[in-house]
N, C-alpha and C. Protein backbone atom coordinates (compact mmCIF):
# COMPACT_ATOMS: atom_id res chain seq x y z
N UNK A 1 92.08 11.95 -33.88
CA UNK A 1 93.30 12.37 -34.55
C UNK A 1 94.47 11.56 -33.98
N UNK A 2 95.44 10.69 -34.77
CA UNK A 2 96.69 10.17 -34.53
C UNK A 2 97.49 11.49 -35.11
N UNK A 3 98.67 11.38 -33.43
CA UNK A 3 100.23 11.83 -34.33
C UNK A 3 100.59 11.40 -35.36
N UNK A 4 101.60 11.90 -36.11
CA UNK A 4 102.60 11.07 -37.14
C UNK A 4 103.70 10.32 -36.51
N UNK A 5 104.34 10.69 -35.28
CA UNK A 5 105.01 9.82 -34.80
C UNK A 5 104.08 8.59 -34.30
N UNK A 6 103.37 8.34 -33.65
CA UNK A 6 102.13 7.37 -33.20
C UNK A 6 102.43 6.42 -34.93
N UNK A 7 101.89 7.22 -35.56
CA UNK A 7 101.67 6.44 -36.29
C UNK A 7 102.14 6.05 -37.31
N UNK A 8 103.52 6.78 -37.52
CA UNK A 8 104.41 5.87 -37.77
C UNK A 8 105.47 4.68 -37.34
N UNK A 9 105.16 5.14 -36.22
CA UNK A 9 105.35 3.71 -35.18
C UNK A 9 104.86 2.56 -35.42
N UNK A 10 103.31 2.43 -35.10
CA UNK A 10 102.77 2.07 -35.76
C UNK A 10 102.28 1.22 -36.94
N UNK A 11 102.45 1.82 -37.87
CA UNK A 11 102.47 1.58 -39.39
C UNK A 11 103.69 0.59 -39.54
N UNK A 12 104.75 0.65 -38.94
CA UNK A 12 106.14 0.26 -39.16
C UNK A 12 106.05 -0.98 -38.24
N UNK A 13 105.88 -1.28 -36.95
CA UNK A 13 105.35 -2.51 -35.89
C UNK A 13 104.38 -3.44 -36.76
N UNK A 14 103.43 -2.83 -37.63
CA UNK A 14 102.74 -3.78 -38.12
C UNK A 14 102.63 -4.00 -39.58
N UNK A 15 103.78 -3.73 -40.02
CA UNK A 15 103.79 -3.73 -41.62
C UNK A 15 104.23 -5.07 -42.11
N UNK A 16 105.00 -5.68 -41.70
CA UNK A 16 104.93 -6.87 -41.49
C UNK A 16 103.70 -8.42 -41.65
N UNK A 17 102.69 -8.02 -40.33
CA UNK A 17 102.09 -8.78 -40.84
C UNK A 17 100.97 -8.65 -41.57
N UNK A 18 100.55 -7.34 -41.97
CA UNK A 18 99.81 -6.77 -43.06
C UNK A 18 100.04 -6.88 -44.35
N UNK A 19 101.74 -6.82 -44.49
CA UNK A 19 102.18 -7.33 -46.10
C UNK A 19 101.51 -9.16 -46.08
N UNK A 20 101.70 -9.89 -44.83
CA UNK A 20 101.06 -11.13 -45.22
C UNK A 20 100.06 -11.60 -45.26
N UNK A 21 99.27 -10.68 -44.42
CA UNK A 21 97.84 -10.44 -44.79
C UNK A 21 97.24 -10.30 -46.40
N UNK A 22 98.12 -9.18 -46.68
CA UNK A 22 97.71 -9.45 -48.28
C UNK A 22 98.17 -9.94 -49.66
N UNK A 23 99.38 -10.49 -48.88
CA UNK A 23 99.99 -11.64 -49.79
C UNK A 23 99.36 -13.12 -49.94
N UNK A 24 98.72 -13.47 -48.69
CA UNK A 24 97.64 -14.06 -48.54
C UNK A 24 95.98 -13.98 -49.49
N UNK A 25 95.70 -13.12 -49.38
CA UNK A 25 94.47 -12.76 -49.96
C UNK A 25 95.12 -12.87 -51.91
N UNK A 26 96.22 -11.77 -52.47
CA UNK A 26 96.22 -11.48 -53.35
C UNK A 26 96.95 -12.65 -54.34
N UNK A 27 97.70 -13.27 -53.66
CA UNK A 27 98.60 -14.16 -54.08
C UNK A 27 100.15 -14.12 -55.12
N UNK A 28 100.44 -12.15 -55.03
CA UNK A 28 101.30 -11.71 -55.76
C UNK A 28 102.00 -10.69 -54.96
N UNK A 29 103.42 -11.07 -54.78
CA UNK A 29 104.18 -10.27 -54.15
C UNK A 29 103.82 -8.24 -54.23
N UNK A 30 104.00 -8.21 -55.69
CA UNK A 30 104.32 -6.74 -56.25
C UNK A 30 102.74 -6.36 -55.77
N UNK A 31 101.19 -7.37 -55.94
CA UNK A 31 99.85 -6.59 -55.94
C UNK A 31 100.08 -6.61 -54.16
N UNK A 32 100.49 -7.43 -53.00
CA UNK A 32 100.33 -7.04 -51.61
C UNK A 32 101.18 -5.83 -51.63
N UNK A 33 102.44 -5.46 -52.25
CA UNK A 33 102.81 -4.68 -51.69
C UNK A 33 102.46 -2.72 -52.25
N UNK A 34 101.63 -3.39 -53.09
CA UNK A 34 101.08 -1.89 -53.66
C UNK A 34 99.87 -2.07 -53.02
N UNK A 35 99.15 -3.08 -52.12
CA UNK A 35 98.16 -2.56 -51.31
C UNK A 35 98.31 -2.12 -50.03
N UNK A 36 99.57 -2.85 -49.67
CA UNK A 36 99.92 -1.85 -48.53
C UNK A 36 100.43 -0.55 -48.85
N UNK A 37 101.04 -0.24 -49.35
CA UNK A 37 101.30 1.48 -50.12
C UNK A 37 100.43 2.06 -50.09
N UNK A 38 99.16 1.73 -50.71
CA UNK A 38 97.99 2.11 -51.22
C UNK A 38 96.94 2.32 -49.10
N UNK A 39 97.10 1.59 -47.94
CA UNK A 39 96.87 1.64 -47.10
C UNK A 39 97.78 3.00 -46.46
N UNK A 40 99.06 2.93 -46.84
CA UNK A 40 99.83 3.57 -45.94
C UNK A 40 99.77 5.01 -46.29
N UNK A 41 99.63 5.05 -47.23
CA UNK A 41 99.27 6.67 -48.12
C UNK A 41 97.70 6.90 -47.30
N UNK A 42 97.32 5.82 -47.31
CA UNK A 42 95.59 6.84 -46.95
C UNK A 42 95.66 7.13 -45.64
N UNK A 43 96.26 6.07 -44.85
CA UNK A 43 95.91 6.55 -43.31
C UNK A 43 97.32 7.51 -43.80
N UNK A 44 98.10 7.91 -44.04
CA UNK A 44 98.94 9.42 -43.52
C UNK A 44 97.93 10.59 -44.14
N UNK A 45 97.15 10.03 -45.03
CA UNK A 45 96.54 11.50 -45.60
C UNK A 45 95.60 11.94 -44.65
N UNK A 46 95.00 10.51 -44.00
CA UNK A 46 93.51 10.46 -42.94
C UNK A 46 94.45 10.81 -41.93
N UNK A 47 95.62 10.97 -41.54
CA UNK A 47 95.71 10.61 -40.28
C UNK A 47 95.21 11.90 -39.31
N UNK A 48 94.63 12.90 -39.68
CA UNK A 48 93.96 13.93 -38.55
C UNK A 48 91.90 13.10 -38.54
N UNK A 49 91.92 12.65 -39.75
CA UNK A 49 90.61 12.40 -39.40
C UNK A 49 90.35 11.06 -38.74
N UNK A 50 91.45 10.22 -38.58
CA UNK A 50 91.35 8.95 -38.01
C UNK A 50 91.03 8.45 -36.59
N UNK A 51 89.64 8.88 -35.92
CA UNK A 51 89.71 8.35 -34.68
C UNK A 51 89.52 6.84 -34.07
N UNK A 52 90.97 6.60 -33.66
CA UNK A 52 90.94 5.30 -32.89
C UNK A 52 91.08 5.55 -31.84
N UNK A 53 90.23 4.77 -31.10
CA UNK A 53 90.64 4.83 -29.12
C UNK A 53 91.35 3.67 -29.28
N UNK A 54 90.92 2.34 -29.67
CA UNK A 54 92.21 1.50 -29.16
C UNK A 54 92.05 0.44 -30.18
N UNK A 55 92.81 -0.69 -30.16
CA UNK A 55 93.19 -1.29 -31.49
C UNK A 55 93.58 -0.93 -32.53
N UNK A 56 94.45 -0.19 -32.57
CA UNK A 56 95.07 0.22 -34.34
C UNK A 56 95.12 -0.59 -34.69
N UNK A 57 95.97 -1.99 -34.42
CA UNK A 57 96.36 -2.82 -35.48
C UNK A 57 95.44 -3.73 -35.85
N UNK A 58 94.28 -3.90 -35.37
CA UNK A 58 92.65 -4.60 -36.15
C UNK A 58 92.73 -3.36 -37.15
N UNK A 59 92.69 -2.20 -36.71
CA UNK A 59 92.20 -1.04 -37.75
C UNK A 59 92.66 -1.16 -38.85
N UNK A 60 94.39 -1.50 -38.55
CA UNK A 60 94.88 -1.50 -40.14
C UNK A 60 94.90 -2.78 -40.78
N UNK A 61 94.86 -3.56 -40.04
CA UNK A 61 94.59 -5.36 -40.37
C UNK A 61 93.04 -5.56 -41.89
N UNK A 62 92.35 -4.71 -40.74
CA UNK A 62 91.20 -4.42 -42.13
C UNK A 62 91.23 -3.66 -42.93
N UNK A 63 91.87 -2.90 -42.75
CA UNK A 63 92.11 -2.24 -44.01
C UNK A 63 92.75 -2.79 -44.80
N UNK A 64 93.45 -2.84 -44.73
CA UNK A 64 94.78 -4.00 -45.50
C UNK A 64 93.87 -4.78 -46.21
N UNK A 65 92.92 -5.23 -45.45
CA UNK A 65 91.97 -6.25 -45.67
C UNK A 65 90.96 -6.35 -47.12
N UNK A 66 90.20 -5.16 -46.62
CA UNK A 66 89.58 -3.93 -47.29
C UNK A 66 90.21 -3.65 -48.84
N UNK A 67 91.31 -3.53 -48.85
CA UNK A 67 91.98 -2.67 -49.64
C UNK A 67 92.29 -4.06 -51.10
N UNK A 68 93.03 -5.22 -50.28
CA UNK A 68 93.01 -6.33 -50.89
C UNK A 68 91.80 -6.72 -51.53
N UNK A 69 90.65 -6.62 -50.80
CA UNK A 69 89.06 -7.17 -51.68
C UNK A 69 88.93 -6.77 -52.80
N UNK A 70 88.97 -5.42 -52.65
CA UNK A 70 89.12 -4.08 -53.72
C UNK A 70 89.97 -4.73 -55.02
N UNK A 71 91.00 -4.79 -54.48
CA UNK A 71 92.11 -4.79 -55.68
C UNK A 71 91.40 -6.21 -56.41
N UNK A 72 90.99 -7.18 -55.91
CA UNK A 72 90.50 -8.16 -56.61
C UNK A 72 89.19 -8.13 -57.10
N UNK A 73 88.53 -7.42 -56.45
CA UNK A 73 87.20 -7.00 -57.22
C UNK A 73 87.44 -6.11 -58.26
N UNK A 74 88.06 -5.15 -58.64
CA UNK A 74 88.57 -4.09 -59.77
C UNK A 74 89.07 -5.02 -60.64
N UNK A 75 89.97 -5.96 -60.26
CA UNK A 75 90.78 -6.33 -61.52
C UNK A 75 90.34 -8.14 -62.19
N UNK A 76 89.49 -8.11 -60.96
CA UNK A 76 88.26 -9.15 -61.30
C UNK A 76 89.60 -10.49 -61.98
N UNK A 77 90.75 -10.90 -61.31
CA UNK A 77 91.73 -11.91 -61.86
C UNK A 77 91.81 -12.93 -60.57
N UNK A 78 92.26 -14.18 -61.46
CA UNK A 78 92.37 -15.32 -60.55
C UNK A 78 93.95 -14.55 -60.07
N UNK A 79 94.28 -14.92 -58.59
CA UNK A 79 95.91 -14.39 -58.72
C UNK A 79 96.61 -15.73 -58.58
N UNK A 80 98.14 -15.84 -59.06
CA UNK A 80 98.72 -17.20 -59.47
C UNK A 80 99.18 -17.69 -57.79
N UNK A 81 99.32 -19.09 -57.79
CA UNK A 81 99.75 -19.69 -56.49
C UNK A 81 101.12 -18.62 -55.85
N UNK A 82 101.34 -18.73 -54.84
CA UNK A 82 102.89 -17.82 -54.39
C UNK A 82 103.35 -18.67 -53.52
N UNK A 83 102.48 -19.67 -53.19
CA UNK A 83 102.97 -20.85 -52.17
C UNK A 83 103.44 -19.78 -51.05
N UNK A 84 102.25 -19.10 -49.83
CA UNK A 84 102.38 -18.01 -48.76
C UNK A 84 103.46 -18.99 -47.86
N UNK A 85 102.84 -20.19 -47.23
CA UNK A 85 103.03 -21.06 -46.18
C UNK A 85 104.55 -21.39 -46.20
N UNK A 86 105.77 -21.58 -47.36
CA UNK A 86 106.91 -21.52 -47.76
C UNK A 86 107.78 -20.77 -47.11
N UNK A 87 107.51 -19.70 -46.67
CA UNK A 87 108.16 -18.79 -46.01
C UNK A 87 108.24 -19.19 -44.04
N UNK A 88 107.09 -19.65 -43.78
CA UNK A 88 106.86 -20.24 -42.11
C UNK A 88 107.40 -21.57 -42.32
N UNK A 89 108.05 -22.19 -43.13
CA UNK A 89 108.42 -23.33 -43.00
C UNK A 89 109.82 -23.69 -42.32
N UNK A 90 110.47 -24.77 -41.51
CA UNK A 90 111.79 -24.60 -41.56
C UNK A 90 112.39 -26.09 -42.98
N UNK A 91 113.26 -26.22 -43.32
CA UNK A 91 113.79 -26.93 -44.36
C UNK A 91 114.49 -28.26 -43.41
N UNK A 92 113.80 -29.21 -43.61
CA UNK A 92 114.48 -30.19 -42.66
C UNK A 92 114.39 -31.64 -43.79
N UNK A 93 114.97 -32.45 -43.07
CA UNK A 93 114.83 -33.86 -44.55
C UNK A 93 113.42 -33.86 -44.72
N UNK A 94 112.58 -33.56 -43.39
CA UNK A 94 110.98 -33.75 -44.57
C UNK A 94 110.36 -32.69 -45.24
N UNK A 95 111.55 -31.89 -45.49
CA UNK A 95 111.18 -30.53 -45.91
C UNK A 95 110.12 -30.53 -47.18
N UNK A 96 110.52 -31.58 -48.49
CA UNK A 96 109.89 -31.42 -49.29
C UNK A 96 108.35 -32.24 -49.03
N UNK A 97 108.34 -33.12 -48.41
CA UNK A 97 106.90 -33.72 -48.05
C UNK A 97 106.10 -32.32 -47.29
N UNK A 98 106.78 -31.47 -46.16
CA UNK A 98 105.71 -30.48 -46.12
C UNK A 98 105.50 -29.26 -47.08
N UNK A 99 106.17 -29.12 -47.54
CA UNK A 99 106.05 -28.28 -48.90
C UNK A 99 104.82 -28.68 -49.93
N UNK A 100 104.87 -30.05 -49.79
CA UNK A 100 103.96 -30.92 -50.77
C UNK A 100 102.88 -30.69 -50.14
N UNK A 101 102.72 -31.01 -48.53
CA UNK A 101 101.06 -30.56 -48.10
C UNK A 101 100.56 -29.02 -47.76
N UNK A 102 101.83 -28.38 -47.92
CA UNK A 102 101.49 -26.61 -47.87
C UNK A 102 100.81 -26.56 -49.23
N UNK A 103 101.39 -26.72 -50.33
CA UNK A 103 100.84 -26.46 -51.65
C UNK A 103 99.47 -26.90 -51.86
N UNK A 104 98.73 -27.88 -51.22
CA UNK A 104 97.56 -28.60 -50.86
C UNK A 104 96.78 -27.99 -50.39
N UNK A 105 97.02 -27.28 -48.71
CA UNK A 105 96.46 -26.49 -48.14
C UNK A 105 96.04 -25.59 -48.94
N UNK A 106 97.03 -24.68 -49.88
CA UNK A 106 96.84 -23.87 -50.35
C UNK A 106 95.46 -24.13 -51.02
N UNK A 107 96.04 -24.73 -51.90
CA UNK A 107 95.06 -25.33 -53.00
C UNK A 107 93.37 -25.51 -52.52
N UNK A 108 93.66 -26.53 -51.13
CA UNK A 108 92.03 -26.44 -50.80
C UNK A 108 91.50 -25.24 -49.83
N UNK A 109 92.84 -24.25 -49.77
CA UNK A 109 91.48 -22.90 -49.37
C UNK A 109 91.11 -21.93 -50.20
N UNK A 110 92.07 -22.14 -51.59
CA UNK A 110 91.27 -21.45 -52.52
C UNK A 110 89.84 -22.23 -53.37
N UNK A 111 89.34 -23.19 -52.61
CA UNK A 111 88.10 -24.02 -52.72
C UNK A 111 87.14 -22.62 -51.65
N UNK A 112 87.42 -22.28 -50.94
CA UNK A 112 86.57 -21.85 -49.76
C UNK A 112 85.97 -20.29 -49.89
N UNK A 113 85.28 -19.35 -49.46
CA UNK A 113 84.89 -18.56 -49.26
C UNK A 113 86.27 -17.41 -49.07
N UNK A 114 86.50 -16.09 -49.05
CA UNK A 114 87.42 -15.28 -48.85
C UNK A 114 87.27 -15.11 -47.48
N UNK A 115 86.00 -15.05 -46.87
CA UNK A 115 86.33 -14.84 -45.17
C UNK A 115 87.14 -15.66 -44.60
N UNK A 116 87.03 -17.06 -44.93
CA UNK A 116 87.31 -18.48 -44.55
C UNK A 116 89.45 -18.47 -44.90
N UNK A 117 89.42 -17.86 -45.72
CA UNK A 117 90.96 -17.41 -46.26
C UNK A 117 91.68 -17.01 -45.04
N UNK A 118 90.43 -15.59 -44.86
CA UNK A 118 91.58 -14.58 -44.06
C UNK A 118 91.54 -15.44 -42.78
N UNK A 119 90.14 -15.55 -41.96
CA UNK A 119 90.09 -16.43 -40.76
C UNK A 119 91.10 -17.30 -40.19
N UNK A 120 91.37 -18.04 -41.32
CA UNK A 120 92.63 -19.30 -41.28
C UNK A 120 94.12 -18.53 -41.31
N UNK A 121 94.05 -17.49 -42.18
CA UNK A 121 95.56 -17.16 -41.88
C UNK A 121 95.40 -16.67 -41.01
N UNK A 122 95.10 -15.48 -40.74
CA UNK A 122 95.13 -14.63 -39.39
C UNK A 122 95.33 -15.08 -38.01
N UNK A 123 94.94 -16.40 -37.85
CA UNK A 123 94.67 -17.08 -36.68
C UNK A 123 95.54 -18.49 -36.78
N UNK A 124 95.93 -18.77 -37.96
CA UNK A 124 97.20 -20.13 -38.19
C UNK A 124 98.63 -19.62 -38.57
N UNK A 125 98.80 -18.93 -39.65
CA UNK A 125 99.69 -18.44 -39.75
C UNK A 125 100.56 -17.34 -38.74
N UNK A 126 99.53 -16.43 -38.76
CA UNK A 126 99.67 -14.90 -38.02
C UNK A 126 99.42 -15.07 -36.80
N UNK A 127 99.06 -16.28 -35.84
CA UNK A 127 98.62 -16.09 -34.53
C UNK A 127 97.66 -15.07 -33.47
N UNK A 128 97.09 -14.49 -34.66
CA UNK A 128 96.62 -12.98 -34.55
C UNK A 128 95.37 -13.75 -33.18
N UNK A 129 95.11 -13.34 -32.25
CA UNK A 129 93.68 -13.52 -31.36
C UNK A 129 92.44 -13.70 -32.22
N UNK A 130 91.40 -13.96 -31.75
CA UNK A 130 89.76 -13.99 -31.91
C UNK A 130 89.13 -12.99 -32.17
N UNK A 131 89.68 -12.17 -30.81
CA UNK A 131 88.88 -10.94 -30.85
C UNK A 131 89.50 -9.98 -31.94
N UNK A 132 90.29 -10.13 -32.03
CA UNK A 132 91.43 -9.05 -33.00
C UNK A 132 90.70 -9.53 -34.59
N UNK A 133 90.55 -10.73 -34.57
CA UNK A 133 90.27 -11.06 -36.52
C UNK A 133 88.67 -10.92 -36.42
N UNK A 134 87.80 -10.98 -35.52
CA UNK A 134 86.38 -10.51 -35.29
C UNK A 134 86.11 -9.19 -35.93
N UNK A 135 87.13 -8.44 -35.57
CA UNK A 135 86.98 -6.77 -35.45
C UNK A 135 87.25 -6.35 -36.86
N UNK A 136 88.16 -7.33 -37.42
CA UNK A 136 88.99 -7.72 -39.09
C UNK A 136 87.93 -7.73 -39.58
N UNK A 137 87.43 -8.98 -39.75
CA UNK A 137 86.22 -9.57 -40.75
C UNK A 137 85.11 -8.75 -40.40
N UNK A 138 84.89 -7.94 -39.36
CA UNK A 138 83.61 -7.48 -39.14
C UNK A 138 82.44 -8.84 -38.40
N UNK A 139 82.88 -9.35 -37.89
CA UNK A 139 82.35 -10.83 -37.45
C UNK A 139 82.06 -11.07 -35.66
N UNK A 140 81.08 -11.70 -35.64
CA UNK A 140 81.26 -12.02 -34.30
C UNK A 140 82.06 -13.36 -34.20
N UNK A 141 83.03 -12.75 -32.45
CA UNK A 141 83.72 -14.15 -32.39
C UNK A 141 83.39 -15.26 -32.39
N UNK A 142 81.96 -15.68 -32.11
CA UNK A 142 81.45 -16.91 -32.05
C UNK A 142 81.97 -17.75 -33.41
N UNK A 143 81.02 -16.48 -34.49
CA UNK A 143 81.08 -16.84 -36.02
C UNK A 143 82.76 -17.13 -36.59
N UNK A 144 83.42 -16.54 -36.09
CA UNK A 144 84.88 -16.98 -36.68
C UNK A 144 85.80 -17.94 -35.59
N UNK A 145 85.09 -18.46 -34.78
CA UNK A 145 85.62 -19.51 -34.07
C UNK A 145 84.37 -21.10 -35.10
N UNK A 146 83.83 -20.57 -35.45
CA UNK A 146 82.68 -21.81 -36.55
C UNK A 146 83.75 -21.36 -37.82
N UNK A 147 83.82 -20.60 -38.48
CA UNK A 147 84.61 -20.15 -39.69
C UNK A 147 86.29 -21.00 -39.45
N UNK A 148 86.46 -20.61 -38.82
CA UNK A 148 88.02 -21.66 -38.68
C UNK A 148 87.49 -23.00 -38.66
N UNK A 149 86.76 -23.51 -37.71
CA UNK A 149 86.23 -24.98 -37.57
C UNK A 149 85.99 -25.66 -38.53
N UNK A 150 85.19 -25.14 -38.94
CA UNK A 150 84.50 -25.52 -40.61
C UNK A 150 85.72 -25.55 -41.55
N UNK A 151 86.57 -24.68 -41.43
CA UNK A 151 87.61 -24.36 -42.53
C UNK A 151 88.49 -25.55 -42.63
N UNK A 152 88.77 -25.96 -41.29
CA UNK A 152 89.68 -26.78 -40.75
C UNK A 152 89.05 -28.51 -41.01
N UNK A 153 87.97 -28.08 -40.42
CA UNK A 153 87.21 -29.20 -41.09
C UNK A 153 87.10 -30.10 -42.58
N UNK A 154 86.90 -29.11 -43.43
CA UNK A 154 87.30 -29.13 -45.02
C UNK A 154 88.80 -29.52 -45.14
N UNK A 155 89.05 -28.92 -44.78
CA UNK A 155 90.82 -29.30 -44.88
C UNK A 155 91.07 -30.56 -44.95
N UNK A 156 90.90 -31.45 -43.76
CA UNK A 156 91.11 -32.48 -43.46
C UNK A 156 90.18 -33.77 -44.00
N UNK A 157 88.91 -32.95 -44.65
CA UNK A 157 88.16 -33.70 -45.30
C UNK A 157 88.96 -34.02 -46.89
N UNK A 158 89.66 -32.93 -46.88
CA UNK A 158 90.08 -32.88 -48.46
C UNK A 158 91.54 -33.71 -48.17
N UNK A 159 92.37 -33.69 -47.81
CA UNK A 159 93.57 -34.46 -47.13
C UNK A 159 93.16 -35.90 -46.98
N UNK A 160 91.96 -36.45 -46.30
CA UNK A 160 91.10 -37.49 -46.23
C UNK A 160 90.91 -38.41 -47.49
N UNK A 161 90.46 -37.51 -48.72
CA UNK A 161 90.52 -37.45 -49.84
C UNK A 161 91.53 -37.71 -51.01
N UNK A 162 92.58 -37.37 -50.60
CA UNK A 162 93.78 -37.18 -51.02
C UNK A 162 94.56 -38.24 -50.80
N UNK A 163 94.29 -38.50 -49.77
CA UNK A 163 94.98 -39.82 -48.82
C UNK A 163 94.59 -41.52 -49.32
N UNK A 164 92.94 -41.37 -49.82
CA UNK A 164 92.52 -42.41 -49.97
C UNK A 164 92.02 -42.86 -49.03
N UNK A 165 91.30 -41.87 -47.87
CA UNK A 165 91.40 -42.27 -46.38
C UNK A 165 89.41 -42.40 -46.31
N UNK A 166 88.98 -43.66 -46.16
CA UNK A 166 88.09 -42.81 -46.39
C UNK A 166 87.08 -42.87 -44.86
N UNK A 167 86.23 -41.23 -44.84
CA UNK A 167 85.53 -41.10 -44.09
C UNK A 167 84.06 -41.74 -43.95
N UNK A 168 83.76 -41.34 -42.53
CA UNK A 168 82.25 -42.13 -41.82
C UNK A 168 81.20 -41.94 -43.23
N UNK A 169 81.59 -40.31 -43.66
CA UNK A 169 80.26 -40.53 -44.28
C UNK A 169 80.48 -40.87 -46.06
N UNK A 170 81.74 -41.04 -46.63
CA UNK A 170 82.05 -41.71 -47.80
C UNK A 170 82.14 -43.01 -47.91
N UNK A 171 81.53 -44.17 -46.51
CA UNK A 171 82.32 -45.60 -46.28
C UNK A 171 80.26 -45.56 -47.14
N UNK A 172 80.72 -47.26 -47.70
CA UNK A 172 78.77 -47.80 -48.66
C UNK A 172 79.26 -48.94 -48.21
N UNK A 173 78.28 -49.55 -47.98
CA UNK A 173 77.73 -50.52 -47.17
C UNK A 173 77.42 -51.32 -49.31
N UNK A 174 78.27 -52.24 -48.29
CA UNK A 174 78.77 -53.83 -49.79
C UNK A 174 77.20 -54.91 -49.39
């Protein structure tokens, strides 16, 4: 059982990066913020049946999480670009060249798996720990320290690509 003060504490400390958690996943302002609503209503309704000993904010991280899958599995829609990365940016003269490779990024992680999504934000964007997005995804840390790698990997393969750059294993022998 959580207090309501606890946990509205709580709820309020980490609402924040939970709205980008699923602004991330959903790619629409109005659908993250009716999934966090949709989170914040259940844990106050749960909140006598909710036992956490420690980590709330993995707890609600997945949920958030959870809740986002949902909304895209129900409504079964591509969601439109929101350009997330725009907001962590600062505006400097090369402002629009990184804007140009945020929109990219974007672009090549909606190539990737949804674990591979959250993995990368949680841990690039959000700075969130290992152990903390393990407990998220339901994952061992090993596996989401390979899940970023790989992710990151692609990335730069696709940038590579983009560039005209080409790699060890795209070079043919003339």
């Amino acid at each position: 059982m959580i207090k309501e003060k606890v946990l509205k504490k709580t709820l309020y400390d980490n609402k924040d990066a939970m709205y980008r958690l699923a602004l991330s996943i959903l790619k629409s302002e109005a659908d993250a913020e009716d999934a966090l609503q949709d989170v914040f209503v259940k844990c106050w309704h749960q909140k006598n049946e909710i036992q956490i000993t420690s980590d709330i904010r993995g707890y609600l991280m997945r949920a958030t999480r959870n809740r986002c899958l949902d909304m895209v599995k129900k409504y079964n829609r591509k969601y439109e670009q929101s350009g997330i990365y725009e907001d962590f940016m600062g505006m400097d003269k090369d402002g629009v060249e990184v804007k140009d490779q945020l929109v990219w990024i974007d672009r090549f992680l909606e190539q990737l798996p949804e674990v591979n999504q959250t993995v990368f934000h949680m841990r690039e964007v959000e700075g969130i720990p290992f152990e903390e997005i393990s407990k998220t995804v339901n994952t061992p840390i090993s596996n989401v320290r390979t899940i970023l790698s790989r992710t990151k990997k692609h990335l730069r393969k696709q940038f590579n690509i983009i560039n005209r750059i080409d790699t060890p294993n795209t070079l043919k022998k003339t």
